[in-house]
Every structure is written in C-alpha cells, then in structure tokens.
Protein backbone atom coordinates (compact mmCIF):
# COMPACT_ATOMS: atom_id res chain seq x y z
CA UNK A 1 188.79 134.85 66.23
CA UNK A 2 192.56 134.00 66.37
CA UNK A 3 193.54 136.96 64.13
CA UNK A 4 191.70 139.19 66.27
CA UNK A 5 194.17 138.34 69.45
CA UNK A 6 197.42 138.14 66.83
CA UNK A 7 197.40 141.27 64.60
CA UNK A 8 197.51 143.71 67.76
CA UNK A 9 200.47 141.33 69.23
CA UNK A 10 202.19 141.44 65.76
CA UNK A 11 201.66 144.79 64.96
CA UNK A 12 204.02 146.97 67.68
CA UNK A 13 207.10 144.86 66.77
CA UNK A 14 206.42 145.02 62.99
CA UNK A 15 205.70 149.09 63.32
CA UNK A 16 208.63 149.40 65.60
CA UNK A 17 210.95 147.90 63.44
CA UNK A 18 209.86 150.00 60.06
CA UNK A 19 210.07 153.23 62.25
CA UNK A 20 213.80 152.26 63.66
CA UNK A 21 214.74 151.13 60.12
CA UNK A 22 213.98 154.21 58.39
CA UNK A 23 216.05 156.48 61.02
CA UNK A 24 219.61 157.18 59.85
CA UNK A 25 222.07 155.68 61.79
CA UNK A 26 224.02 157.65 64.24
CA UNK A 27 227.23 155.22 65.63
CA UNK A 28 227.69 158.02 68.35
CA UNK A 29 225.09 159.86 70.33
CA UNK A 30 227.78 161.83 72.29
CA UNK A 31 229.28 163.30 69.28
CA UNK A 32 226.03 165.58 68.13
CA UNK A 33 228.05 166.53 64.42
CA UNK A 34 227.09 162.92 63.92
CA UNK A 35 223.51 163.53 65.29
CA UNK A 36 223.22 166.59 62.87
CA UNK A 37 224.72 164.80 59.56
CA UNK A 38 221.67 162.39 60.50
CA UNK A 39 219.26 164.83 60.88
CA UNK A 40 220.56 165.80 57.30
CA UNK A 41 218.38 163.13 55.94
CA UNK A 42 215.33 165.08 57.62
CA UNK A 43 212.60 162.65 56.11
CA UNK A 44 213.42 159.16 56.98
CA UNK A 45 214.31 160.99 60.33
CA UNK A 46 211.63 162.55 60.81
CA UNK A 47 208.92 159.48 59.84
CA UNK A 48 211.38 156.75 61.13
CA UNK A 49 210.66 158.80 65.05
CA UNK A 50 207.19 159.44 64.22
CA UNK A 51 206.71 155.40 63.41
CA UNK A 52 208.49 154.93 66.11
CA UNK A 53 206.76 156.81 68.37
CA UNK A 54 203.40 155.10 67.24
CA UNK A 55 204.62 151.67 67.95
CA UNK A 56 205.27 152.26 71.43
CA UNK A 57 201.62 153.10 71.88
CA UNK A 58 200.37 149.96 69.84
CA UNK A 59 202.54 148.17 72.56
CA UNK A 60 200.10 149.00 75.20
CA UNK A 61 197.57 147.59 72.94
CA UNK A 62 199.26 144.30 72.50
CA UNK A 63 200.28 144.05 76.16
CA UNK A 64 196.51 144.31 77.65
CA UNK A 65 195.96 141.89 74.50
CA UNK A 66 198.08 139.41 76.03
CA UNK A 67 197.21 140.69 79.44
CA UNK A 68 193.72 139.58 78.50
CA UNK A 69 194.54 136.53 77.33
CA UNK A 70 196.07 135.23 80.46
CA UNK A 71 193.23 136.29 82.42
CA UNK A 72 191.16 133.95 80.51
CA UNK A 73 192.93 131.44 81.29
CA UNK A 74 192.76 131.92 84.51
CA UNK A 75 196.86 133.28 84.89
CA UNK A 76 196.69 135.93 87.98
CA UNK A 77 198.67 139.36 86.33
CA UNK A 78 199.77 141.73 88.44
CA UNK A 79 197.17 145.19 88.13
CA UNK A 80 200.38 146.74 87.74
CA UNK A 81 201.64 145.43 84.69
CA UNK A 82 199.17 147.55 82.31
CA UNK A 83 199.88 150.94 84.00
CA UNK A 84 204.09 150.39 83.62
CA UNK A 85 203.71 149.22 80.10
CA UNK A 86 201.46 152.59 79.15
CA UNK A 87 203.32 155.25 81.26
CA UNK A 88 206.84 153.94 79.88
CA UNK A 89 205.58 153.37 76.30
CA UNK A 90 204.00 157.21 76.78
CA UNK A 91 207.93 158.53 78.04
CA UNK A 92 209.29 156.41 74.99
CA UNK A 93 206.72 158.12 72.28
CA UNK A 94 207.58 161.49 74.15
CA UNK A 95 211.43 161.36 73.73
CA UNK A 96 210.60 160.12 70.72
CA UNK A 97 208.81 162.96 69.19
CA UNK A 98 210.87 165.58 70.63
CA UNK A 99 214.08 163.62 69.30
CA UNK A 100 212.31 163.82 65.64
CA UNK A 101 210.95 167.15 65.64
CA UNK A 102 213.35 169.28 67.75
CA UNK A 103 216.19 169.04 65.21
CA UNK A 104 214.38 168.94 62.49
CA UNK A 105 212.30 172.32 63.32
CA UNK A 106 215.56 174.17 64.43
CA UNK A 107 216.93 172.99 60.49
CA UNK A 108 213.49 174.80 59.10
CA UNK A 109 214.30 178.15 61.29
CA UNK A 110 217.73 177.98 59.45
CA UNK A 111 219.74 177.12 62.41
CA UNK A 112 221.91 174.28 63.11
CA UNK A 113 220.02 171.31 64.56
CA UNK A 114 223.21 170.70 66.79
CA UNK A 115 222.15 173.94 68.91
CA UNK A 116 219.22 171.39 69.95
CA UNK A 117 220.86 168.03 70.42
CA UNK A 118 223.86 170.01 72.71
CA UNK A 119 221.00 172.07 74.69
CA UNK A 120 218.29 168.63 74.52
CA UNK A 121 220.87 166.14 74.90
CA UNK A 122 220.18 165.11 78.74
CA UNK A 123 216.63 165.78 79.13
CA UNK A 124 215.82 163.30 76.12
CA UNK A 125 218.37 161.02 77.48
CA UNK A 126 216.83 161.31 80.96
CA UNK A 127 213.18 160.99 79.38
CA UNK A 128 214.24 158.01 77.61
CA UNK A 129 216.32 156.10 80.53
CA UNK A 130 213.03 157.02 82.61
CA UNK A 131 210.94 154.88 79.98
CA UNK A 132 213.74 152.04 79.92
CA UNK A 133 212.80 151.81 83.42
CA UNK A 134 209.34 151.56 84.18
CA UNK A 135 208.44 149.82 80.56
CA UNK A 136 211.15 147.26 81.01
CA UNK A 137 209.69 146.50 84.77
CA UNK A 138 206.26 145.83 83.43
CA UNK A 139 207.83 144.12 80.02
CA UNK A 140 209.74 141.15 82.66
CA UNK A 141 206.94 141.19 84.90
CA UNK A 142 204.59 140.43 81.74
CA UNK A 143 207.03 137.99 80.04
CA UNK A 144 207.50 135.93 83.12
CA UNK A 145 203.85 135.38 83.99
CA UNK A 146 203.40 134.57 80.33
CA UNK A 147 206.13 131.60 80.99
CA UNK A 148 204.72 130.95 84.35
CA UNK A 149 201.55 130.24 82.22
CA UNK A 150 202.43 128.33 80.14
CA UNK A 151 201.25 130.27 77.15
CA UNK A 152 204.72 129.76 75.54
CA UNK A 153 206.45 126.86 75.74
CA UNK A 154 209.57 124.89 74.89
CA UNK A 155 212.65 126.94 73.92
CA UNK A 156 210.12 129.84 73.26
CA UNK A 157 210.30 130.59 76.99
CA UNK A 158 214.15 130.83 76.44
CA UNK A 159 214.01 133.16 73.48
CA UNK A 160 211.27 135.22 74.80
CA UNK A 161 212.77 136.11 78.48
CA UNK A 162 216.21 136.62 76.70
CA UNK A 163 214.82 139.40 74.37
CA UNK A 164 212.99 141.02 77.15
CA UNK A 165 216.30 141.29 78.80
CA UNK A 166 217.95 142.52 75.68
CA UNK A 167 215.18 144.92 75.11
CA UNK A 168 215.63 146.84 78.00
CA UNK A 169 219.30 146.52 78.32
CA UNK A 170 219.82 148.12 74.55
CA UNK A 171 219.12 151.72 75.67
CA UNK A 172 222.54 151.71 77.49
CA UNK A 173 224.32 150.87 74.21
CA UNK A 174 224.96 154.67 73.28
CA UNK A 175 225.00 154.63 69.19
CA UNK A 176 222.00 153.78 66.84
CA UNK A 177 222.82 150.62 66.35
CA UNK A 178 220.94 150.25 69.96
CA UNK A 179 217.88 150.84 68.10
CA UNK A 180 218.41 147.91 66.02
CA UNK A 181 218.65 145.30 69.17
CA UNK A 182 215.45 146.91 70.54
CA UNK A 183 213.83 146.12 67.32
CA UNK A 184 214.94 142.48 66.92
CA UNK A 185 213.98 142.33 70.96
CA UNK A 186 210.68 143.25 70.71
CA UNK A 187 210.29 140.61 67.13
CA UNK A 188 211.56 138.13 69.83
CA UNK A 189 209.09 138.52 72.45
CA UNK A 190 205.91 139.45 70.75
CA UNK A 191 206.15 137.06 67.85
CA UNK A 192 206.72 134.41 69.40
CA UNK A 193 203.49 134.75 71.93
CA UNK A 194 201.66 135.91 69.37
CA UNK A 195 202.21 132.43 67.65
CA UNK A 196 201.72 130.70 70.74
CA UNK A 197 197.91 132.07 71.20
CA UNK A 198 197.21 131.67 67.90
CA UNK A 199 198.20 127.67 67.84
CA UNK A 200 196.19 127.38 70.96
CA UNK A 201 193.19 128.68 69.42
C-alpha cells in the first residue's frame, strides 16, 4: 500500500514542524536573558523540545523508508547512509532534550534557568553542531541518490537538493528563527518524495 510508504515520509517533517512551532522564539542564543524569558513560557518549551526531539527519531524511520524504496528499484545506497541519518538524528534528540529539560528543571529547584544555559551553553552547541554534521552528510548523500534515481523528478530535484542544503546550513544561523528554516527544509525534502512514491505507486 502507497500510504504505508507515505505516512512514515510525511510524518518527521509534519512532527518536526509542530515541535519547532510550539518553542518560544529566542532571536539571540548568545544573549541567555533572552534564553531564560523563553524558558518563561516553560510548557510550549518544554513540549515544543520534546516534539522535537521525537521527530528526529521518526526521521530515521522515513529515511530507511525511502532507503527501502530505492533498493527496490534497484538504486545502489550507500550502507552508510542509514547509520549517519540515526547517529545524527540520536545527537539532535539528545541536545534536544537536555535543551528542554535542563532549564526548565533548574526553574522547578527555584533557581534561575540562566545558571544552565551560561554553564550548558557550549556542550549543547557542540552536541548539536556534531549532529549538523553527520545527519546533514547522510541527508545529501540520501537526497542525491534519490535524484540520481529518478524517484523525483522535474523541478522537484531542484527544490529537494536546495532544502537539504538549507537544512543543514540553518544550525549556523544563531537565533530561533533557525529553527524555522530547518522546519520548512525538512517540508521541502520529505514532502516532496513522499509525493513522488506515492504517484508512482
């Protein structure tokens, strides 16, 4: 069944984009008062990194979905596509989690959540650039055999190798709004193929 191949495809850009949604924006991730006046808002903060978090590992899923797919059609993929996709999505739900519950468990000891982002601040950022990294490598590698394929066509190659590139450049952008062009990336790579598989069944 069509749907079977789609919904997993569909589903870690949809998730990722409610999760990033509900987290308060912070313009500024080098000015932690900002960080804190987010954290503020400690339910859509803490749900919008939990979401988040569960996204990246329905990612995996739809990666070995379309990883699958290819292989039916007889498209060689790379054996280390999988592995990149699941370790970086696994460092992205990590800095995740700790990014949504640190602050928010130092607020429910009574402290200031800014004692965690000043103290955090580079190991999250390191765990996170860490994840850009080796997700990103196995996102390209996966979009471009996809292409190669044929399994999208027209100017949905275009759009679809473009958002790969955007998703993994976003990270570097350092406010919230980064977030945002992460979410939109991801709606223009796995939508698109998700379409594409479902026409061709």
């Amino acid at each position: 069944m069509p749907q079977n191949k789609v919904v997993p495809i569909l589903a870690f850009p949809i998730v990722l984009t409610l999760g990033i949604a509900l987290i308060p924006v912070v313009s500024d991730y080098s000015n932690h008062y900002l960080a804190v006046q987010a954290v503020e808002k400690t339910g859509r903060w803490f749900a919008g990194h939990l979401i988040s978090a569960v996204a990246f590992g329905l990612s995996i899923w739809a990666s070995s979905v379309i990883t699958a797919e290819l292989r039916q059609r007889s498209i060689q993929v790379p054996s280390f596509i999988l592995p990149l996709i699941a370790v970086g999505a696994g460092l992205y739900a990590a800095g995740l989690g700790a990014d949504g519950i640190g602050p928010v468990a130092v607020k429910s000891s009574g402290a200031s959540p800014i004692a965690f982002f000043d103290g955090s601040g580079w190991w999250v950022t390191g765990v996170f650039m860490v994840a850009t990294l080796i997700f990103g490598v196995g996102l390209i590698a996966l979009v471009i055999h996809t292409i190669r394929g044929g399994l999208v066509a027209g100017g949905w190659r275009y759009l679809v190798f473009i958002s790969a590139l955007i998703f993994v450049s976003a990270p570097a952008v350092p406010s919230g709004w980064a977030l945002y062009g992460e979410a939109i990336a991801s709606i223009g790579v796995f939508v698109p193929i998700g379409i594409s598989i479902w026409r061709s069944d």
